[in-house]
N, C-alpha and C. Protein backbone atom coordinates (compact mmCIF):
# COMPACT_ATOMS: atom_id res chain seq x y z
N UNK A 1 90.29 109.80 112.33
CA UNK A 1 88.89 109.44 112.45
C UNK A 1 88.62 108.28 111.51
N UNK A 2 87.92 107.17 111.99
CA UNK A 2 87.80 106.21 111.23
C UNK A 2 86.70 106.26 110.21
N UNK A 3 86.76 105.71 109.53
CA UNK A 3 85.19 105.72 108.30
C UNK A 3 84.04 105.63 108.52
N UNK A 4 83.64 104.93 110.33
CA UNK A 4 82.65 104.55 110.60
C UNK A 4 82.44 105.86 111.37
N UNK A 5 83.34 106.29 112.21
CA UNK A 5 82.57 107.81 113.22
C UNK A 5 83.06 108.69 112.05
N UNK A 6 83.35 108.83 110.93
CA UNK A 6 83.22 110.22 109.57
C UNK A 6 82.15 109.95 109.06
N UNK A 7 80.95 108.74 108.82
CA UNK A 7 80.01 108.97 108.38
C UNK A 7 78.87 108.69 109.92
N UNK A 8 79.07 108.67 111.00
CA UNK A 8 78.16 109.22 111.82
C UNK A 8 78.18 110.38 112.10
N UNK A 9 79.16 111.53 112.29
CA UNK A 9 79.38 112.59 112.11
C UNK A 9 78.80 113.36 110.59
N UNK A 10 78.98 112.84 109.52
CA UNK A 10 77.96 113.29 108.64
C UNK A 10 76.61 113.30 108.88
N UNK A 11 76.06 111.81 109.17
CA UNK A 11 74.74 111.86 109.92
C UNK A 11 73.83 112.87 110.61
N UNK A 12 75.06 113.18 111.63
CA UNK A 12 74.28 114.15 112.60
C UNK A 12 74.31 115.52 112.11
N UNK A 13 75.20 115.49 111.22
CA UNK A 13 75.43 116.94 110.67
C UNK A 13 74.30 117.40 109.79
N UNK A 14 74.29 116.02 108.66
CA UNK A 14 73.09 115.84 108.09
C UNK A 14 71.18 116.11 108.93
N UNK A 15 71.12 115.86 110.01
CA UNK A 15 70.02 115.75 110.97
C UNK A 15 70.00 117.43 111.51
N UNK A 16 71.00 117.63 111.95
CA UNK A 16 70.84 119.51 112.12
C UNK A 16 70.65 120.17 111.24
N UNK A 17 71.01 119.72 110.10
CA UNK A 17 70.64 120.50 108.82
C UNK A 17 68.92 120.74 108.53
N UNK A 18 68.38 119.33 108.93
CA UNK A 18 67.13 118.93 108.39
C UNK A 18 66.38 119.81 109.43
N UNK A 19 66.95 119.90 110.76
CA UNK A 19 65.85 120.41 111.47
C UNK A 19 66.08 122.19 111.55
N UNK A 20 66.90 122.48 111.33
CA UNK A 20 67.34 124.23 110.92
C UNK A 20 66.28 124.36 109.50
N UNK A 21 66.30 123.84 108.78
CA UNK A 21 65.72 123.56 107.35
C UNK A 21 64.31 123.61 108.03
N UNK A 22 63.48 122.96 108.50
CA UNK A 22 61.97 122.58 109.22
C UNK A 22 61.59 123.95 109.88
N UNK A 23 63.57 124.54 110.71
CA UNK A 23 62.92 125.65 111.50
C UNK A 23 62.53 126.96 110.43
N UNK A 24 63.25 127.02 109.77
CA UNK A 24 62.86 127.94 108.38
C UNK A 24 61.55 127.61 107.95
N UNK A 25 61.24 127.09 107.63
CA UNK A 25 60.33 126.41 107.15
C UNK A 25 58.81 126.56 107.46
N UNK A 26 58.97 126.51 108.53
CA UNK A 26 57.89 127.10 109.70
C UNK A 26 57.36 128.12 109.45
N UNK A 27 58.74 129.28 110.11
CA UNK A 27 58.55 130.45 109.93
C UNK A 27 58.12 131.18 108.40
N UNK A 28 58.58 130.54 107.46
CA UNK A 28 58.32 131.20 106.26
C UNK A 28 56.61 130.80 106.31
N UNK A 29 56.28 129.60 106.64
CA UNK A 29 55.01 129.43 106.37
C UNK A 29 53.74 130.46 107.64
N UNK A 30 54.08 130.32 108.69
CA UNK A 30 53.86 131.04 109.72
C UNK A 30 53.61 133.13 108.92
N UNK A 31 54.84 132.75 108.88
CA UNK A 31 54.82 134.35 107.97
C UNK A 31 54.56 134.67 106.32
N UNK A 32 53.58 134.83 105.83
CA UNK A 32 53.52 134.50 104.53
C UNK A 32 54.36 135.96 104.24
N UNK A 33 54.15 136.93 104.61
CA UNK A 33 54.59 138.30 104.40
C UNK A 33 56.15 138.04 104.49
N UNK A 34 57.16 137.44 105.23
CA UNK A 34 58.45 137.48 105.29
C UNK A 34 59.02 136.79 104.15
N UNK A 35 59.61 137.71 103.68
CA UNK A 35 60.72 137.11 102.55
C UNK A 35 62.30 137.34 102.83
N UNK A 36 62.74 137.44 104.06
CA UNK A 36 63.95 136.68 104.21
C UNK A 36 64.93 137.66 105.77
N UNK A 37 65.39 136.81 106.63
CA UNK A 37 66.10 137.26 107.01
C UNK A 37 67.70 136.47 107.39
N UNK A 38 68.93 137.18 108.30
CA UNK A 38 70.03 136.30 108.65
C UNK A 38 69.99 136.46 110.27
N UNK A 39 71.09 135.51 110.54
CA UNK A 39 71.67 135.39 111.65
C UNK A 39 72.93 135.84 111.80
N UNK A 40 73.62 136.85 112.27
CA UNK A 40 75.01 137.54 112.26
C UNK A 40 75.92 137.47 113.57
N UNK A 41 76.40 137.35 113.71
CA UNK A 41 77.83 138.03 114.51
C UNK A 41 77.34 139.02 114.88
N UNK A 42 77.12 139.69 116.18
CA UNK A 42 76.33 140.42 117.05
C UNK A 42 77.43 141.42 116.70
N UNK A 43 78.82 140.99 117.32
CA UNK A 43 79.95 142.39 116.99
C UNK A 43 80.47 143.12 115.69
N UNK A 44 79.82 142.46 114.90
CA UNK A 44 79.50 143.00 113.21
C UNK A 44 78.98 143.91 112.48
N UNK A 45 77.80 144.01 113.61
CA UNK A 45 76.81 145.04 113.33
C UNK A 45 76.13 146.31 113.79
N UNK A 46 76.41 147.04 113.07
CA UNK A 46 75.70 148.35 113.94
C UNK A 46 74.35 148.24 114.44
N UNK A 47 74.04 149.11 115.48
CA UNK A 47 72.60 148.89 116.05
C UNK A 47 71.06 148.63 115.32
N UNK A 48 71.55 149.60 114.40
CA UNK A 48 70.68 149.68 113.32
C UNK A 48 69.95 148.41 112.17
N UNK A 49 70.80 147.29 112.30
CA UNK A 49 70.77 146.08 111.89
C UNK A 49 70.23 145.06 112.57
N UNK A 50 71.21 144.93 114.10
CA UNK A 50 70.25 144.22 115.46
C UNK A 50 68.51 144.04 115.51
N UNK A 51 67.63 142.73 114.97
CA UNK A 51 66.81 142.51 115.30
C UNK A 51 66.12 142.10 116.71
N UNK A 52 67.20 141.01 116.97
CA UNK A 52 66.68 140.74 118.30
C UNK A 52 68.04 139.63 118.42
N UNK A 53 68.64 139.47 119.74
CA UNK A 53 69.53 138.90 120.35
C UNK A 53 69.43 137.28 120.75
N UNK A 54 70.55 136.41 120.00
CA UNK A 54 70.02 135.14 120.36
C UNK A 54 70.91 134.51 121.15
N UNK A 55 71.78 135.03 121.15
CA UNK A 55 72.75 134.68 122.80
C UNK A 55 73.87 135.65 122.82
N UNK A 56 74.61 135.23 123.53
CA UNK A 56 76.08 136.66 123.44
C UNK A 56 77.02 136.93 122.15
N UNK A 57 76.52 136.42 121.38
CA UNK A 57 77.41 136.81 120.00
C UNK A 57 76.63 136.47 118.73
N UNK A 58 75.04 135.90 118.87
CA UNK A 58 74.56 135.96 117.90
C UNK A 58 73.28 137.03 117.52
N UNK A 59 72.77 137.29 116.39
CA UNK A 59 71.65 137.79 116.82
C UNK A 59 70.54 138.13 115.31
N UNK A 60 69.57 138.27 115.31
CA UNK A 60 68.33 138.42 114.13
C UNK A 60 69.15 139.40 113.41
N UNK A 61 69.02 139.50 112.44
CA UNK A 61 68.77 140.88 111.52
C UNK A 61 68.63 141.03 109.98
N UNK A 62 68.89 141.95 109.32
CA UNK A 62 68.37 142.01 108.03
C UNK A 62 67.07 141.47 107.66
N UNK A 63 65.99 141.56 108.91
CA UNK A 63 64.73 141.17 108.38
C UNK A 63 63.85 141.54 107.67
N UNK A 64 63.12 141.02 106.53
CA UNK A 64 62.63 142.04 105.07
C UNK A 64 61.20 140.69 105.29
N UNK A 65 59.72 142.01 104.96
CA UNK A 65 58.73 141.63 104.75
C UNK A 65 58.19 142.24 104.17
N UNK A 66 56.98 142.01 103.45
CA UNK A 66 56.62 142.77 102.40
C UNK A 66 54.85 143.33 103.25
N UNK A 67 55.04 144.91 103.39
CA UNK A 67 54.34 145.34 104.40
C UNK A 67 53.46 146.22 103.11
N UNK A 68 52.42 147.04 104.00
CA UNK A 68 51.72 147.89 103.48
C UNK A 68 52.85 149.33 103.68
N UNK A 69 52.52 150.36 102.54
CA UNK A 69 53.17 151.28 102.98
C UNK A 69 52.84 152.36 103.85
N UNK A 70 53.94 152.50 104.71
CA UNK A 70 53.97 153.33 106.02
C UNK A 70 53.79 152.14 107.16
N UNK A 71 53.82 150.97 106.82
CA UNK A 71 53.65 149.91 108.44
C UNK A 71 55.62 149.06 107.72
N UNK A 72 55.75 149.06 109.09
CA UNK A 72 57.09 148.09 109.25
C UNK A 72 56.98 146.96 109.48
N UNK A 73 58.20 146.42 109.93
CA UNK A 73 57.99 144.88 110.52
C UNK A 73 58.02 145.43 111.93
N UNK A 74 56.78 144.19 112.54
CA UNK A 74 56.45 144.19 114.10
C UNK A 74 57.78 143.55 114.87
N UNK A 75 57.51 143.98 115.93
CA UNK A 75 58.07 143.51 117.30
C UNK A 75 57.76 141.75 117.19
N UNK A 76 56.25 141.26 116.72
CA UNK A 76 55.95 139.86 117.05
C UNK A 76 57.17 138.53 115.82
N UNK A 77 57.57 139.61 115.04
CA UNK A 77 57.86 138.60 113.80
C UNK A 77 59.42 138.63 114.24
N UNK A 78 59.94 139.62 114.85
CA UNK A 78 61.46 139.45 115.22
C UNK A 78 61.53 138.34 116.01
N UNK A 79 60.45 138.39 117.23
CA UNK A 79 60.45 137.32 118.68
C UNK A 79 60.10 136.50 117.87
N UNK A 80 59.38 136.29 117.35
CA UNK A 80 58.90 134.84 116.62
C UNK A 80 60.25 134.02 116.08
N UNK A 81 60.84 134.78 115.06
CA UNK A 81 62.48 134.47 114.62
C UNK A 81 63.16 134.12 115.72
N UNK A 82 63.49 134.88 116.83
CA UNK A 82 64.57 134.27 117.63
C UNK A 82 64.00 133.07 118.33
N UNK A 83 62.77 133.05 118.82
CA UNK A 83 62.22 132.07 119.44
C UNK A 83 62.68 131.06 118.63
N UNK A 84 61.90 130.76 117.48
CA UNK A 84 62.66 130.10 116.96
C UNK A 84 64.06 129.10 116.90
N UNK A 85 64.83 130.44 116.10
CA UNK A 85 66.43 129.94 116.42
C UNK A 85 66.87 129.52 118.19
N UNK A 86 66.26 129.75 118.78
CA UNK A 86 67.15 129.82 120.46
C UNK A 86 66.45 128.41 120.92
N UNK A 87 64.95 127.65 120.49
CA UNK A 87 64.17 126.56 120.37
C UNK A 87 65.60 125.56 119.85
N UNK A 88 65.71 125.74 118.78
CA UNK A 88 66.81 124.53 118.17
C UNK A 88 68.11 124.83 118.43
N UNK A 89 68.69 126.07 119.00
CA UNK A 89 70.01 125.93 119.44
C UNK A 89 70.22 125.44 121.15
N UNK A 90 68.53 125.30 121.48
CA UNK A 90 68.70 125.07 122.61
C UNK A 90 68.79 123.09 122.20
N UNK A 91 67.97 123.17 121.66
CA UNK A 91 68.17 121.52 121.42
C UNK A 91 69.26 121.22 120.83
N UNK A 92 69.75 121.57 119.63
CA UNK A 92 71.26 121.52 119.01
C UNK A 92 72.03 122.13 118.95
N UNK A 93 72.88 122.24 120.25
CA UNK A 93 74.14 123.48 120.14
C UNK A 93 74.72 123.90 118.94
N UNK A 94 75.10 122.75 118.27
CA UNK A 94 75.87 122.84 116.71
C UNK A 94 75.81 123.58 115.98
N UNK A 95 74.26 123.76 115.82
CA UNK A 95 73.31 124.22 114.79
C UNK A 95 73.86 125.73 115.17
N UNK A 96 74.74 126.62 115.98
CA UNK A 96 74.87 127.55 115.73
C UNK A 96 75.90 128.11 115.15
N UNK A 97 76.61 127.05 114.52
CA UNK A 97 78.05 127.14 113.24
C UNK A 97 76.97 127.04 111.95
N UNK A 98 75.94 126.62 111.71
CA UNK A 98 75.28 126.69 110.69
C UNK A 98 74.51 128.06 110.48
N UNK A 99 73.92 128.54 111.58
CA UNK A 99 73.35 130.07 111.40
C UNK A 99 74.31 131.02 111.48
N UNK A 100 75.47 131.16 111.87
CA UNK A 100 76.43 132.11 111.77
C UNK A 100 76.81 132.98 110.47
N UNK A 101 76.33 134.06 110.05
CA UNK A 101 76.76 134.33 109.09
C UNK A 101 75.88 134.15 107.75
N UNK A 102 74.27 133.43 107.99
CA UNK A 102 73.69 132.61 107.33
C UNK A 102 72.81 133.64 107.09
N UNK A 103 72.15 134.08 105.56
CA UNK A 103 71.15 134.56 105.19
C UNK A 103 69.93 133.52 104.70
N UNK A 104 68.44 133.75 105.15
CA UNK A 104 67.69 132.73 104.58
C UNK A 104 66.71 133.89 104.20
N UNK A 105 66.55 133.32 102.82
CA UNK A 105 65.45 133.91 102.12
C UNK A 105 64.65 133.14 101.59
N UNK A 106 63.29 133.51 100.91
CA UNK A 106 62.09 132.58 100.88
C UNK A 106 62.25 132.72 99.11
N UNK A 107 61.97 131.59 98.96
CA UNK A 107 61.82 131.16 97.05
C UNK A 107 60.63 131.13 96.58
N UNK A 108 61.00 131.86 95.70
CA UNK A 108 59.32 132.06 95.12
C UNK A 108 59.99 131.34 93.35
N UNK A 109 58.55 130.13 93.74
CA UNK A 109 58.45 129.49 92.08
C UNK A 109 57.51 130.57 90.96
């Protein structure tokens, strides 16, 4: 690979980053209550983990919000998440070597 397509290939790598980053971003703001979930390997996980399905081997889970006690997390905040992710993997295939395996949690200053 020459020097010139290794730093356009950074580029774009760089550009999926930014917009996975925006898609977080969203959602954290969208959800003030969510403080963090991942994207896993569908065959990884027991049922019990499975949030919601984002194609044949990926899928939501470990989603944590900070609820009243005795209320869970809704049905709307899982769909919201995959919508999400399945929005930009539909636009950037790539972008799903970056959520694989990926935990995002929200930073508190």
């Amino acid at each position: 690979m020459s020097a010139l397509q290794s730093r356009s290939e950074e580029r774009r790598q760089d550009a999926v980053a930014a917009e996975l980053a925006d898609t977080v971003i969203g959602l954290f703001c969208r959800w003030p209550s969510l403080e963090g979930f991942s994207i896993q390997e569908r065959s990884t996980l027991g049922k019990d983990r499975i949030g919601a399905t984002l194609d044949g081997s990926l899928c939501v889970a470990d989603v944590v919000a900070r609820t009243w006690p005795g209320y869970g997390v809704g049905t709307a905040l899982y769909e919201d998440i995959a919508q999400a992710m399945l929005e930009l993997l539909e636009e950037r295939p790539e972008a799903g070597e970056l959520l694989r395996g990926t935990t995002f949690a929200r930073v508190l200053h």
